[in-house]
Each structure stands twice: as structure tokens, then as C-alpha cells.
C-alpha atoms as a PDB file:
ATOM      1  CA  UNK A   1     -14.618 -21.065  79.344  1.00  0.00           C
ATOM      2  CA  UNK A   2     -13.948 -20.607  83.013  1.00  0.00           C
ATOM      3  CA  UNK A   3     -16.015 -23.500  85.137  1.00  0.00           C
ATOM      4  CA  UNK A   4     -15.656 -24.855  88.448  1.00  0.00           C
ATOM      5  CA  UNK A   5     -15.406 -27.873  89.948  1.00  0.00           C
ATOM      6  CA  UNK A   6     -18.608 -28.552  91.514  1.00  0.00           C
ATOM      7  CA  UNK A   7     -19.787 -31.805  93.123  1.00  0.00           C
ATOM      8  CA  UNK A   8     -23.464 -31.474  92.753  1.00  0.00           C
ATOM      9  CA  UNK A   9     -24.700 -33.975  95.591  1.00  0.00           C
ATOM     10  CA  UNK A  10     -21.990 -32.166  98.072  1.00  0.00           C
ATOM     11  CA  UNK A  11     -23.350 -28.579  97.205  1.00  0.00           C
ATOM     12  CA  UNK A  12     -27.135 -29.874  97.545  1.00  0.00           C
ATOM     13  CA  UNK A  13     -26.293 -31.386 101.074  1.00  0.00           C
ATOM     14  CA  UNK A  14     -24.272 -28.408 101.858  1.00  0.00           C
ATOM     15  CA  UNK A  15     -26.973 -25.444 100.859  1.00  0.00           C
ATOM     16  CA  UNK A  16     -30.121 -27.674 102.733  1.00  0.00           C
ATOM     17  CA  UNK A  17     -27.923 -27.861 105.542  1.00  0.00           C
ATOM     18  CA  UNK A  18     -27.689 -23.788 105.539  1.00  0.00           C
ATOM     19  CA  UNK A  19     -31.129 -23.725 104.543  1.00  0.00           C
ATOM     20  CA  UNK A  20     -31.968 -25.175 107.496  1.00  0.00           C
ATOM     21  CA  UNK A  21     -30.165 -22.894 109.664  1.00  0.00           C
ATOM     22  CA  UNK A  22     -31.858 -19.703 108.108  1.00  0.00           C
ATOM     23  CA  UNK A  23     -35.376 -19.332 109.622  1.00  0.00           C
ATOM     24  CA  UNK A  24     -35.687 -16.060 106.628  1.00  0.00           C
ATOM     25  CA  UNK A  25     -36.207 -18.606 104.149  1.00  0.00           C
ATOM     26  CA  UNK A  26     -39.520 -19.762 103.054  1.00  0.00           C
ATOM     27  CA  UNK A  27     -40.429 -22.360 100.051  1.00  0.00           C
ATOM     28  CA  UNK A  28     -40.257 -19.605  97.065  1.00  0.00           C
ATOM     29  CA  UNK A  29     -36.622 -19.043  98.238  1.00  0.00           C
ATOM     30  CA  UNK A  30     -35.894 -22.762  98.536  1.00  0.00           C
ATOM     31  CA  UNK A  31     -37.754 -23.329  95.200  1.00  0.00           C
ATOM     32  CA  UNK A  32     -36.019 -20.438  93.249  1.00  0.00           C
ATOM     33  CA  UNK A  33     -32.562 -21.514  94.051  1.00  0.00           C
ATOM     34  CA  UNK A  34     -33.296 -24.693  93.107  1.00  0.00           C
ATOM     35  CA  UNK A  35     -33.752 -24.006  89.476  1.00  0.00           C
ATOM     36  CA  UNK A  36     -30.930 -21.420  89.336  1.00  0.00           C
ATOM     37  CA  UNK A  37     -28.984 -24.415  90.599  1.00  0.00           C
ATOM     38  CA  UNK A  38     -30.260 -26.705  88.105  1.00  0.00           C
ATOM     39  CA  UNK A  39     -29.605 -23.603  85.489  1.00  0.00           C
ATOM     40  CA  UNK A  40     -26.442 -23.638  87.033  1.00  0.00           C
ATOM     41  CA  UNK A  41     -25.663 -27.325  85.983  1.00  0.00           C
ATOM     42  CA  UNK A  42     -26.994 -26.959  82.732  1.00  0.00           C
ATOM     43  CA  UNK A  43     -24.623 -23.964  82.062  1.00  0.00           C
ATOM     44  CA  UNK A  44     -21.868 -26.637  83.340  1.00  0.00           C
ATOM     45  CA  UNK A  45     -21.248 -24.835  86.953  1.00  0.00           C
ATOM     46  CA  UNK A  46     -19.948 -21.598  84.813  1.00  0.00           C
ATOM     47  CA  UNK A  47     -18.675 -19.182  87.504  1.00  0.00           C
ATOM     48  CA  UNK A  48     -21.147 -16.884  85.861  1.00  0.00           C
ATOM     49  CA  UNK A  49     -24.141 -17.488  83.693  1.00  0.00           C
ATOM     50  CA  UNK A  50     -27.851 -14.987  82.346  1.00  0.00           C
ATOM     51  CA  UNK A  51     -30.988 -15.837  83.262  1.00  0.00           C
ATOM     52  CA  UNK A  52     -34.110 -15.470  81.604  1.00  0.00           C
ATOM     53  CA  UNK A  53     -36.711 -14.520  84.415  1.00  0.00           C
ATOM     54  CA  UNK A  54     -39.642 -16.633  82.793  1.00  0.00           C
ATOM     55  CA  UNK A  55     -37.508 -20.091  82.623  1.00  0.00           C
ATOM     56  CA  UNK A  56     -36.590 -19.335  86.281  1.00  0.00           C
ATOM     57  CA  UNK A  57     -40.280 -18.845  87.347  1.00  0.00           C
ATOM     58  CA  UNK A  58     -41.305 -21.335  85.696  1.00  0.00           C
ATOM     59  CA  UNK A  59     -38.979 -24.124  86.663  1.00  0.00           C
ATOM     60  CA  UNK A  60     -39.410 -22.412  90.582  1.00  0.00           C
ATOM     61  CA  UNK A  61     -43.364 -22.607  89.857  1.00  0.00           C
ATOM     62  CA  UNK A  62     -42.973 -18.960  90.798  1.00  0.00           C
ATOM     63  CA  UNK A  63     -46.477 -17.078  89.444  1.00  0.00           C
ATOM     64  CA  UNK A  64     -45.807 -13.380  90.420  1.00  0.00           C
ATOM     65  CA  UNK A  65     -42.887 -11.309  88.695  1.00  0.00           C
ATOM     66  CA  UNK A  66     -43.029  -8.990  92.264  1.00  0.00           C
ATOM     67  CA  UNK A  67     -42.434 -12.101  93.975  1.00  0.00           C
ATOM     68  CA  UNK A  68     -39.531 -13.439  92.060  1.00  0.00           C
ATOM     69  CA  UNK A  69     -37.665 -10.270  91.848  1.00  0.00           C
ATOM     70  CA  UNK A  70     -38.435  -9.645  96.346  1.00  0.00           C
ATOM     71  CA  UNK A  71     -36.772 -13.271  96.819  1.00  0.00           C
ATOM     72  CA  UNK A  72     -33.898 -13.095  93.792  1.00  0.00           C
ATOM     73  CA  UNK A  73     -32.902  -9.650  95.842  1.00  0.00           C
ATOM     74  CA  UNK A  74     -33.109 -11.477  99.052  1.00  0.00           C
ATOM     75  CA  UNK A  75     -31.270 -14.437  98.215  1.00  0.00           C
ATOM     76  CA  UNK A  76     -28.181 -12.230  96.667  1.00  0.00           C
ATOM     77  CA  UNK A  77     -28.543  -9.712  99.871  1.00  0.00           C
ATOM     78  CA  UNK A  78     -28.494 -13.200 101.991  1.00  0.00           C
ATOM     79  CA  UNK A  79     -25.073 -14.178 100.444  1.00  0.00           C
ATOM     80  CA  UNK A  80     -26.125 -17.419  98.645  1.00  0.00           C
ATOM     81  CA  UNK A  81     -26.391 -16.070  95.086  1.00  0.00           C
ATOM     82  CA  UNK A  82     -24.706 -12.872  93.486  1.00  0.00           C
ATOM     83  CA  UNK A  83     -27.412 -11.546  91.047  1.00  0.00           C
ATOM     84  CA  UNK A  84     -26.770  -8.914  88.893  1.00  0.00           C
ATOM     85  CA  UNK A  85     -30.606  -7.018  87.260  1.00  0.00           C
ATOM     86  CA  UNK A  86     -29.876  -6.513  83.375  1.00  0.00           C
ATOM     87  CA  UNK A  87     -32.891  -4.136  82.970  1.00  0.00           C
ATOM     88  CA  UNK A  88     -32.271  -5.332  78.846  1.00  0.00           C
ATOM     89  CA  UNK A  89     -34.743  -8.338  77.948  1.00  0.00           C
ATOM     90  CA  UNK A  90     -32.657  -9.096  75.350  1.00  0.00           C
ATOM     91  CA  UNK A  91     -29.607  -9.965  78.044  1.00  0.00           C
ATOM     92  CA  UNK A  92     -31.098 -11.852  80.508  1.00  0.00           C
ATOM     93  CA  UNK A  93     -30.282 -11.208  84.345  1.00  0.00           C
ATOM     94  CA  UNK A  94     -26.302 -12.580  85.628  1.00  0.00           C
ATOM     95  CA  UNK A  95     -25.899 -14.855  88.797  1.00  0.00           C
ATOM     96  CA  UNK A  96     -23.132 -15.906  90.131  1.00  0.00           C
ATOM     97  CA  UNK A  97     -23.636 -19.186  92.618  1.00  0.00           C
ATOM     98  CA  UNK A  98     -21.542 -19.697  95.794  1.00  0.00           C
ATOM     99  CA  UNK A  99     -19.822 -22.749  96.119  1.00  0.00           C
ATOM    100  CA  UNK A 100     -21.236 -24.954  99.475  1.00  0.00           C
ATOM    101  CA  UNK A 101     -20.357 -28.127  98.609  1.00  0.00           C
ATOM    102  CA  UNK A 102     -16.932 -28.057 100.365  1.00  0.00           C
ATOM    103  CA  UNK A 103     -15.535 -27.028 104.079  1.00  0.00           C
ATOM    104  CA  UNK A 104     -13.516 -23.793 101.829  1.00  0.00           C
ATOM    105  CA  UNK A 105     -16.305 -22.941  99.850  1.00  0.00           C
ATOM    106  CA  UNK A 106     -19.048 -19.615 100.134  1.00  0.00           C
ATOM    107  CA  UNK A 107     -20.405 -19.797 103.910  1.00  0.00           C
ATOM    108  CA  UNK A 108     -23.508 -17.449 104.294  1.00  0.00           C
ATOM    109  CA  UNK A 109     -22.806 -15.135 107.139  1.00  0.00           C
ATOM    110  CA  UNK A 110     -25.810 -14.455 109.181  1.00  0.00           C
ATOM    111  CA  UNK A 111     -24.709 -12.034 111.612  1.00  0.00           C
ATOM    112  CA  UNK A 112     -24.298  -9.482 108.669  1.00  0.00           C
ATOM    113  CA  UNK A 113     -27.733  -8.924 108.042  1.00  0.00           C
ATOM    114  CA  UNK A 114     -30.180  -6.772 109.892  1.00  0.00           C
ATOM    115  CA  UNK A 115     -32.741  -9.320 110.349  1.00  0.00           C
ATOM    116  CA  UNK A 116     -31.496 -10.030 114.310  1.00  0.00           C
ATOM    117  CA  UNK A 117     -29.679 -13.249 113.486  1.00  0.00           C
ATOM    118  CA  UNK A 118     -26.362 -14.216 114.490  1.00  0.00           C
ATOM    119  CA  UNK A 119     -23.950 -17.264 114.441  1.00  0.00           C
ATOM    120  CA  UNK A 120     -25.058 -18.401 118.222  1.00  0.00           C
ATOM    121  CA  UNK A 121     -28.317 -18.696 117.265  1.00  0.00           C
ATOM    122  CA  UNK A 122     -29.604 -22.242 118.533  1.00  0.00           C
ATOM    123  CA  UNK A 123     -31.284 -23.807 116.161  1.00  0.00           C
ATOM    124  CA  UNK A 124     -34.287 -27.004 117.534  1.00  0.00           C
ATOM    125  CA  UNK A 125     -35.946 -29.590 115.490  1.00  0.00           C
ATOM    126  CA  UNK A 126     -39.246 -28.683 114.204  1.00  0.00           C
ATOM    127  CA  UNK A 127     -39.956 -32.036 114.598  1.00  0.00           C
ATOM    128  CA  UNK A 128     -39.623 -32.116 118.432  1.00  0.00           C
ATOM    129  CA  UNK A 129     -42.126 -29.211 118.930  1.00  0.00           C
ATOM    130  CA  UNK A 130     -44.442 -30.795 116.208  1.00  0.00           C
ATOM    131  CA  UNK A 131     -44.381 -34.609 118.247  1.00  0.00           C
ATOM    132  CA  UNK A 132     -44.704 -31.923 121.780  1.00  0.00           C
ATOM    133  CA  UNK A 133     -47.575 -30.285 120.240  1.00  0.00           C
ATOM    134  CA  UNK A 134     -49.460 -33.577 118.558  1.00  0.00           C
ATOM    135  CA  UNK A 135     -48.830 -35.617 121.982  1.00  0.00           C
ATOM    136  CA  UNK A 136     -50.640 -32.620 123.953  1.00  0.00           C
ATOM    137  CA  UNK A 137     -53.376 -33.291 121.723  1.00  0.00           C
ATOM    138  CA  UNK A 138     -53.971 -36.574 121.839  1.00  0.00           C
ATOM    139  CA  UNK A 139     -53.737 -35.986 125.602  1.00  0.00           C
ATOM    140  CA  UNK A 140     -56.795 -34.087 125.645  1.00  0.00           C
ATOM    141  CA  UNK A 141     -58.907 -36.000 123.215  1.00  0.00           C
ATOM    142  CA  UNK A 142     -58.378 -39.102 125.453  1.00  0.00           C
ATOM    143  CA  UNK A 143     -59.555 -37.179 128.949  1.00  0.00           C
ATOM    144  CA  UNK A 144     -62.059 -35.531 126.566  1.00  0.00           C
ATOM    145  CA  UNK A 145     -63.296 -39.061 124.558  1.00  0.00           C
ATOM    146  CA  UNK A 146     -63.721 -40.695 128.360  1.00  0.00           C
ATOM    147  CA  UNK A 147     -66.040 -38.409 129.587  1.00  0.00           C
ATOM    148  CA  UNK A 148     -68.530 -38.840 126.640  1.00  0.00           C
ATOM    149  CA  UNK A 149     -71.732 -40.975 126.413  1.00  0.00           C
ATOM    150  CA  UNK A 150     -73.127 -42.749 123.096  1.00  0.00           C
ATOM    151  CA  UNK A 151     -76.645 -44.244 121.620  1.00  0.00           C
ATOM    152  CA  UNK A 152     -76.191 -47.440 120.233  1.00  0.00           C
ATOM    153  CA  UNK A 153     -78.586 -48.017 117.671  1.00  0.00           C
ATOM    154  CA  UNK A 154     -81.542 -49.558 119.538  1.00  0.00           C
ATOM    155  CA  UNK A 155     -81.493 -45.486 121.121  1.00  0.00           C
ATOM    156  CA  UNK A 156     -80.141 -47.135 124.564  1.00  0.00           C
ATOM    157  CA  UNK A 157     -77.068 -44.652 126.618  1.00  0.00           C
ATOM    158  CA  UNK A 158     -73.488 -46.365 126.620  1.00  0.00           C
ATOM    159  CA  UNK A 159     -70.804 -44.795 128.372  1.00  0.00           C
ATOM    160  CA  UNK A 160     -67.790 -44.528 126.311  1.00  0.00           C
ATOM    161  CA  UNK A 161     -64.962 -46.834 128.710  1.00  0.00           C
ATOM    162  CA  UNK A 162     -62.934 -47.875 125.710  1.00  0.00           C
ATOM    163  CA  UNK A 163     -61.455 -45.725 122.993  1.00  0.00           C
ATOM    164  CA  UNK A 164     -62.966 -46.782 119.224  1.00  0.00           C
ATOM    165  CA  UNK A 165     -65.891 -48.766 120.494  1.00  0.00           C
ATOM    166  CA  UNK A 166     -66.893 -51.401 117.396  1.00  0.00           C
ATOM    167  CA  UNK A 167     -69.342 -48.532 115.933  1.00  0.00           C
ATOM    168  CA  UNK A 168     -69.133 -50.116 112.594  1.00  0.00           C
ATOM    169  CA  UNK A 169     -70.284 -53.536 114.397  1.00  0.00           C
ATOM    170  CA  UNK A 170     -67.025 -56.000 113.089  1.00  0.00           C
ATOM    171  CA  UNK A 171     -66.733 -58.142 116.337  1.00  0.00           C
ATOM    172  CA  UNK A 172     -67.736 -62.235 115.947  1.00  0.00           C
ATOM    173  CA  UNK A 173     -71.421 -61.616 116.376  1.00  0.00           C
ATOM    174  CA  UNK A 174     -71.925 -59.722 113.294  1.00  0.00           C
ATOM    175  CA  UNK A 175     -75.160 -60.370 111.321  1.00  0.00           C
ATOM    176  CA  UNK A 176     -74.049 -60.094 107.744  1.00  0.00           C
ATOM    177  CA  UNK A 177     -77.499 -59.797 106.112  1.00  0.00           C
ATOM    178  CA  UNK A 178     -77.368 -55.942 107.715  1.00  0.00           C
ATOM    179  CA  UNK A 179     -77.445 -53.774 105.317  1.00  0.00           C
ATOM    180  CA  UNK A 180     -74.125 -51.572 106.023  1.00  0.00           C
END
């Protein structure tokens, strides 16, 4: 039996550090290589191992064949597996996993594809445009919130001066036989 050496928590930092990098991804990639990596350990990090397509959609909560078999192809065209169809269901399908988890190892070369990619491509937080786009937001709904006028209860017109008036009446003077 031919296995590698393969130091699991270096190869899962490794791969969601490319994963980040590659804006083809989406979840059903990041979820099906997940569970050919955890086939992978379970076959003990064989440089090859056969798949059985049901166990991988099932452990990739995967629910259409059409979309297993569009990101399997993609991921081996993308250079982070190397699968190999069987067409017998009495086989099972062959991968062969790349090795991330060191500087030597399998590096997934973007600029190979035809999906307008390259190695210079700068690559920005999502978080930074999410905060940019949230704080814009809030921006507006405070302008917005200032220009409003309320009822109280009683039917009388208050002008709205500070944000989150005491609407549910839980300042000092509170009568507590209120119903709420």
C-alpha cells in the first residue's frame, strides 16, 4: 500500500487558504471536497482511492446527481482533485487528492483556466465591503429615523429627537398594573 504523509490540519489550512483565493468556488464545491477529503482520511491519505457517488453526496449534502458530477468535473479541471469517471457502478469513480498542506505540495494554478483569472489577481476582504455596505445603512436609517414623527398612546404628535424612544414604557415612572 502506497500512502502519503499527510498532516491533516496543515492540508485543511492550506486548501481554505486557496479556497479563498478562487472566487469560482461556491459552497457545493467547498462541501464536496470536504467529504472526498474526509474519504480521503478514511482510505488513510492513499495516493489513490474509488468513490461511490451516493456516500459522496451524501456526506457533501449534495441532492442532484447533475450537480455533483458539474462540480466533481470542475474541481479536477480546477487542479485540486484528479477524478477519474468509472462509468461501472460496480467500481466506483478514482480521485486522486493534491497535497496542500506543505510549501512543495499541489499549488492550483489559476492562470491556466479560461475563466479570466490570473496569479495578480488582488484579492479584498468580504468583510470590509460587508462593514462599508452595513455602515451606509445605518447612515441612512439615522437621517431617515430623525425626520419622523410618532403618536404616543394618548393619540398626541412627538417628534422623534432620540433614536429608540422608551416605546415599550421601561423608564422609572412605569405603572406596573398596565397590562403589557
Amino acid at each position: 500500500m502506497d500512502l502519503e504523509q499527510i498532516n491533516y490540519i496543515k492540508h485543511l489550512n492550506g486548501i481554505f487558504e486557496q479556497f479563498s483565493k478562487d472566487n469560482r468556488l461556491n459552497p457545493t464545491h467547498i462541501s464536496l471536497y470536504v467529504a472526498l477529503f474526509q474519504l480521503w482520511n478514511s482510505n488513510y491519505f492513499q495516493k489513490e482511492f474509488y468513490v461511490n457517488r451516493e456516500e459522496v453526496m451524501q456526506y457533501a449534502k449534495i441532492g442532484s446527481k447533475s450537480t455533483y458530477h458539474r462540480c466533481i468535473k470542475e474541481l479536477s479541471h480546477w487542479n485540486y482533485i484528479l477524478y477519474t469517471p468509472s462509468h461501472n457502478p460496480f467500481k466506483g469513480s478514482k480521485i486522486k487528492m493534491f497535497d496542500f498542506g506543505t510549501s512543495n505540495g499541489q499549488v492550483v494554478n489559476q492562470s491556466s483556466t479560461n475563466y479570466g483569472t490570473s496569479n495578480g489577481q488582488a484579492v479584498v476582504s468580504i468583510n470590509k465591503h460587508i462593514q462599508t455596505m452595513q455602515n451606509a445603512k445605518n447612515k441612512n436609517k439615522q437621517r431617515n429615523f430623525k425626520n419622523l414623527n410618532f403618536q404616543d398612546s394618548n393619540g398626541n404628535k412627538q417628534i422623534a429627537s432620540v433614536p429608540y424612544q422608551d416605546n415599550l414604557k421601561t423608564s422609572t415612572d412605569k405603572n406596573y398594573d398596565d397590562p403589557l
